[in-house]
Every structure is written in structure tokens, then in C-alpha cells.
N, C-alpha and C. Protein backbone atom coordinates (compact mmCIF):
# COMPACT_ATOMS: atom_id res chain seq x y z
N UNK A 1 17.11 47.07 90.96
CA UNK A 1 18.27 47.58 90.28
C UNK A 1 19.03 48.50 91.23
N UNK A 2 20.37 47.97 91.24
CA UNK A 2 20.84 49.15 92.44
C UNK A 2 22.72 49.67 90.93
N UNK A 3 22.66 50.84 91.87
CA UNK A 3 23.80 51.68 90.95
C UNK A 3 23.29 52.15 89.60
N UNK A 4 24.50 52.21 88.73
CA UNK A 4 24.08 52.93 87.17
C UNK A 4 23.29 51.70 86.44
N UNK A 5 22.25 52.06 85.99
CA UNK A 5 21.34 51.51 84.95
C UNK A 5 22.27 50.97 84.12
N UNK A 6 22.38 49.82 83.07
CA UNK A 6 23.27 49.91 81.77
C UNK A 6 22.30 50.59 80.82
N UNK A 7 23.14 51.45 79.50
CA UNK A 7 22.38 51.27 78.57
C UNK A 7 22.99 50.91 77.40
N UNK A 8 21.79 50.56 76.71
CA UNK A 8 21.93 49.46 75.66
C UNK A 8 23.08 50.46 74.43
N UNK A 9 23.83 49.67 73.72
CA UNK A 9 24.98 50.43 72.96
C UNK A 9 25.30 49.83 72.32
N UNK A 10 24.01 50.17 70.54
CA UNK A 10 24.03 49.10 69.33
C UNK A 10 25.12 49.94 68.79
N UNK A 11 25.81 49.42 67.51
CA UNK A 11 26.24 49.97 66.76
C UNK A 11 25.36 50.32 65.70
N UNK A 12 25.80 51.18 64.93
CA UNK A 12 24.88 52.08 64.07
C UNK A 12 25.51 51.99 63.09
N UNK A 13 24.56 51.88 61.43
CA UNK A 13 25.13 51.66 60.19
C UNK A 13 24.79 52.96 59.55
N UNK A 14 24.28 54.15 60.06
CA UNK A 14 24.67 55.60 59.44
C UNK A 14 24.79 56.29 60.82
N UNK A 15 24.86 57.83 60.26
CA UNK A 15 24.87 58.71 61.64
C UNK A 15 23.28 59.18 61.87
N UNK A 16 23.53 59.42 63.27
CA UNK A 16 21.94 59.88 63.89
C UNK A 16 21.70 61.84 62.92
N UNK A 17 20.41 61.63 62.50
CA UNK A 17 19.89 62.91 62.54
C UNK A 17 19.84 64.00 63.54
N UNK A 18 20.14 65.64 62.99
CA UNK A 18 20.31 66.14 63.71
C UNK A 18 19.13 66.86 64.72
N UNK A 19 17.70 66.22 64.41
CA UNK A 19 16.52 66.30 65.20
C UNK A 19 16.37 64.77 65.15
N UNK A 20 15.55 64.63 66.27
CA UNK A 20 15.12 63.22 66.97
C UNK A 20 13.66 63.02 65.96
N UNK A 21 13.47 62.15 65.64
CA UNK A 21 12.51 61.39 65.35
C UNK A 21 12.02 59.95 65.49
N UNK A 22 10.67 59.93 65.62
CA UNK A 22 9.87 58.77 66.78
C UNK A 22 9.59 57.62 65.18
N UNK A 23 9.88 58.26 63.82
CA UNK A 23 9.40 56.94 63.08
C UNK A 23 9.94 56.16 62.80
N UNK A 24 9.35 54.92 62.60
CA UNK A 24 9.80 53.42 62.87
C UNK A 24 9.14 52.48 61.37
N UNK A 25 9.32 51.06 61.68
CA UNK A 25 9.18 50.54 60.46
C UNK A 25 9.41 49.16 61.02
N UNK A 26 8.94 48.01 60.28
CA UNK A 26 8.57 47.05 61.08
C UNK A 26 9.13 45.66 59.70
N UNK A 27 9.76 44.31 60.26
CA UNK A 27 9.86 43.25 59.57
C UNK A 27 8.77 42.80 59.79
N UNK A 28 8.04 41.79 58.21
CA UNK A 28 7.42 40.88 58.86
C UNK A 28 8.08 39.43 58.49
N UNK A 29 7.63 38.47 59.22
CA UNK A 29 8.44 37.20 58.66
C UNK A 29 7.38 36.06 59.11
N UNK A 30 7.38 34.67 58.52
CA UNK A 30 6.86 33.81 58.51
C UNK A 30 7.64 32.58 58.67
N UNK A 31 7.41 31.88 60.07
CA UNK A 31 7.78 30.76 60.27
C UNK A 31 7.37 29.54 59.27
N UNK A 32 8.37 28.52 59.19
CA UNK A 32 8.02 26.92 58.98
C UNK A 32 6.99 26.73 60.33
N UNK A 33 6.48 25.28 59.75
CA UNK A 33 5.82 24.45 61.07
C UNK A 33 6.55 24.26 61.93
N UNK A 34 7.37 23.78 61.29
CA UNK A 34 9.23 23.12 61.59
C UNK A 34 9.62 24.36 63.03
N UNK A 35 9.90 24.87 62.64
CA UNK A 35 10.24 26.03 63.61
C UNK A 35 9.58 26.49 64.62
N UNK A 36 8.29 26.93 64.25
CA UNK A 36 7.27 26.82 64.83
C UNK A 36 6.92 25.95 66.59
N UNK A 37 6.80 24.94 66.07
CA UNK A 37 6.69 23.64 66.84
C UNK A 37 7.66 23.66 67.73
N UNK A 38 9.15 23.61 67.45
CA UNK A 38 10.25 23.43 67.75
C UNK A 38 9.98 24.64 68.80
N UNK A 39 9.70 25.95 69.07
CA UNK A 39 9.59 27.13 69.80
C UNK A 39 8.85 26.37 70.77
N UNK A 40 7.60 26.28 70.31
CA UNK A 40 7.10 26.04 71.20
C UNK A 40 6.78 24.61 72.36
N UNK A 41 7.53 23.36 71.52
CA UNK A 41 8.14 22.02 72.15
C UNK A 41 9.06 22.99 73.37
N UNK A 42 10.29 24.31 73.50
CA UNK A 42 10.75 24.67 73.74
C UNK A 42 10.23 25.43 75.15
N UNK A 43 9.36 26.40 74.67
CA UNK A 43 8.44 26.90 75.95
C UNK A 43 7.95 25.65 77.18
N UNK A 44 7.34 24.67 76.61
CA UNK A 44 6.82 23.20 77.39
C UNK A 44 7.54 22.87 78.01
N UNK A 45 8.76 22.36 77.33
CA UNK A 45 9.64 21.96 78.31
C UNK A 45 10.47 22.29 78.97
N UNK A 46 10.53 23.88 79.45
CA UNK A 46 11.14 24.60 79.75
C UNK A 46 9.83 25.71 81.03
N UNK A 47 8.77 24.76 81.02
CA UNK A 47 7.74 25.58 81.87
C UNK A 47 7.69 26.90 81.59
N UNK A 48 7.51 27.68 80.32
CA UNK A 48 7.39 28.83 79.97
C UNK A 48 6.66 29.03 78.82
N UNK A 49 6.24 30.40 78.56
CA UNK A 49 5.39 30.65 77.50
C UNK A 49 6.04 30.85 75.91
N UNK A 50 5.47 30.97 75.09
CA UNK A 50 5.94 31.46 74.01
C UNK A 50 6.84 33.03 73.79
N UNK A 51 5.78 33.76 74.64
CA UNK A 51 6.72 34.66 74.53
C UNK A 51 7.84 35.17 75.61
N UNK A 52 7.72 34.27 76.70
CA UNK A 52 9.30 34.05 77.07
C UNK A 52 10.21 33.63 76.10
N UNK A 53 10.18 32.73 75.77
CA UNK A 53 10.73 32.11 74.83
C UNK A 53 11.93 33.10 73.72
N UNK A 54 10.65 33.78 73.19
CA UNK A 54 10.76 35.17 71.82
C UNK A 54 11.55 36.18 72.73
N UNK A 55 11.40 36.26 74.05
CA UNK A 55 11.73 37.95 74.79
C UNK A 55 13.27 37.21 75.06
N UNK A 56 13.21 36.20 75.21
CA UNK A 56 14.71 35.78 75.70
C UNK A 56 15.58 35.52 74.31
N UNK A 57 15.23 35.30 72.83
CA UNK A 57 15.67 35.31 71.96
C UNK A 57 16.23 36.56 71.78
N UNK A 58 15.53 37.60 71.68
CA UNK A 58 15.42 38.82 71.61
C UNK A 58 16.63 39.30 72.40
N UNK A 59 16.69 39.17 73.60
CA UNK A 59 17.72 39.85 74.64
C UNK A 59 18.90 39.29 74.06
N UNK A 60 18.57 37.73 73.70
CA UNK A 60 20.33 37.10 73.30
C UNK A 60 20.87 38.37 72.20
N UNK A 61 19.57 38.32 70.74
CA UNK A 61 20.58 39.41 69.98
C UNK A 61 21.20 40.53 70.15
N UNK A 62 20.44 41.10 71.40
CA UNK A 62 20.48 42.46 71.36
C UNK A 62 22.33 42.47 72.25
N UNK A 63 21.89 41.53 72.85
CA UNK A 63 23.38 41.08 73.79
C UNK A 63 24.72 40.51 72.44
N UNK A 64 24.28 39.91 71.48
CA UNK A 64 25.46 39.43 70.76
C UNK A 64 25.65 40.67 69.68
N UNK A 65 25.20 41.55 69.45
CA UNK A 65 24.94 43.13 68.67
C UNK A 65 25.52 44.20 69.31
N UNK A 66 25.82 43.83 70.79
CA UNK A 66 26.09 45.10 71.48
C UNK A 66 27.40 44.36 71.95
N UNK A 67 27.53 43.76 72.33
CA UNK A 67 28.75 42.90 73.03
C UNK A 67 28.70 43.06 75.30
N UNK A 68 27.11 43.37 74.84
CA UNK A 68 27.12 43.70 76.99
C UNK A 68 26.44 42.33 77.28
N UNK A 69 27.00 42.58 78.40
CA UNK A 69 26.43 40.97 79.00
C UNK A 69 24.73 41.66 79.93
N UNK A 70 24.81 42.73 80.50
CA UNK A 70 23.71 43.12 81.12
C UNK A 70 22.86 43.88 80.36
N UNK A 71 21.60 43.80 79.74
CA UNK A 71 20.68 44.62 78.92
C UNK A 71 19.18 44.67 79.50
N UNK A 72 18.83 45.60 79.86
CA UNK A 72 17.33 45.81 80.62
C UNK A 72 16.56 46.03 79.32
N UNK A 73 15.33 44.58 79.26
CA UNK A 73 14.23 44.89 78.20
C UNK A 73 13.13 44.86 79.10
N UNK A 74 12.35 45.90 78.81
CA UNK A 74 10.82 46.24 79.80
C UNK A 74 9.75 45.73 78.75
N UNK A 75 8.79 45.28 79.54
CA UNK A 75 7.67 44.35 78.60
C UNK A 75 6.16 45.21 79.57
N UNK A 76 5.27 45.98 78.81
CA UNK A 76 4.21 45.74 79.47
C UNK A 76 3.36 44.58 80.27
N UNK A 77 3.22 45.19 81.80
CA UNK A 77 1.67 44.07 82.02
C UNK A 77 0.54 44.52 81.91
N UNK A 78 -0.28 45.61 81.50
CA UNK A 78 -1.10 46.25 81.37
C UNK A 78 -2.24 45.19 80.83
N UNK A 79 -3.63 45.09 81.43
CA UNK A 79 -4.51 44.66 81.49
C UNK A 79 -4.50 42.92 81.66
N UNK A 80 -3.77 42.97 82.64
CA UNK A 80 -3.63 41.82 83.52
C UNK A 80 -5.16 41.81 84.50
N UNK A 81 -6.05 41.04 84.91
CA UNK A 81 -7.33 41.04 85.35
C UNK A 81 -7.74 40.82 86.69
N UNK A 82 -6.70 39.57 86.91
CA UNK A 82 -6.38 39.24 88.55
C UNK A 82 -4.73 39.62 89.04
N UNK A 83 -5.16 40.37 90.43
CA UNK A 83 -3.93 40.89 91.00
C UNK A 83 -2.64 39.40 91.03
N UNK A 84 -3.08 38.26 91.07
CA UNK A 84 -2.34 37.14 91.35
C UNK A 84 -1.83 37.03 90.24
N UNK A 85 -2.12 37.71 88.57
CA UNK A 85 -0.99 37.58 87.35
C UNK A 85 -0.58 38.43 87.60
N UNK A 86 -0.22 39.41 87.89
CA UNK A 86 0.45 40.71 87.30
C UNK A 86 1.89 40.17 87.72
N UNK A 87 2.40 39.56 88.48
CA UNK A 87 4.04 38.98 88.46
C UNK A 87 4.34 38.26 87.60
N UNK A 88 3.69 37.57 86.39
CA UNK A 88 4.14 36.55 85.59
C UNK A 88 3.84 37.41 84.41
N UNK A 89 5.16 36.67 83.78
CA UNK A 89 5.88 36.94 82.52
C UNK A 89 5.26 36.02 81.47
N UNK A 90 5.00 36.75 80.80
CA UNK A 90 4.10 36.07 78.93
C UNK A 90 2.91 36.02 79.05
């Protein structure tokens, strides 16, 4: 990364509190087979994993939500086993 970092710049459907707080809250959701399959027919033929797949979904929204074309998402590699994974993604 060289120059200013971007940062990410959702729009917001109330105003921020006037202390910071760390709590959060979570969707859950449940695929079809249909869908399912289709993801992952997707990863195959595309020589990638599933959750490439999901992390690149992910960046599209965050990119069609914000209107930036450049958005830095960081993914742990933490407990990767052999030094020869720790460069690959999913």
C-alpha cells in the first residue's frame, strides 16, 4: 500500500453515540441447496475456495453501499501450520 489508506465510508441510518461502543449483533441465514451448490460450482471453476468466493461477495457490497471503488478488507491467517500456506487466501 503506498500513500493515504482509503477508508471505508458507509452511510449510516441513525447518528453515532456520544461514547464508542464495541457491541455488535449478528444475522443468521440459511441457504437453498440451490445456492449453495451454485457458490460453490463457482469457487471450482474459478480455482478458489469458498471463502474467496464469500470475501469477494462481501467487498462487492461493501463497495456498492459506499460508492468507493478501493476498500481494504483484512482476513486473519492465524494458525496456518506450514510456512508454504500462510500466502494463500481461504
Amino acid at each position: 500500500f503506498e500513500g493515504e489508506l482509503p477508508v471505508l465510508d458507509l452511510p449510516a441510518d441513525h447518528t453515532r453515540p456520544p461514547v464508542r461502543s464495541f457491541a455488535g449483533d449478528k444475522v443468521s441465514f440459511t441457504l437453498d441447496q440451490e445456492a449453495a451448490s451454485g457458490l460453490h460450482t463457482l469457487a471450482r471453476e474459478n480455482g478458489s475456495t469458498l471463502y474467496m468466493v464469500l470475501l469477494a461477495a462481501y467487498t462487492a457490497v461493501l463497495s456498492r453501499l459506499s460508492g468507493q471503488e478501493e476498500i481494504i478488507v483484512g482476513s486473519p491467517i492465524a494458525g496456518r501450520p506450514h510456512k508454504d500456506l500462510e500466502p494463500i487466501l481461504g
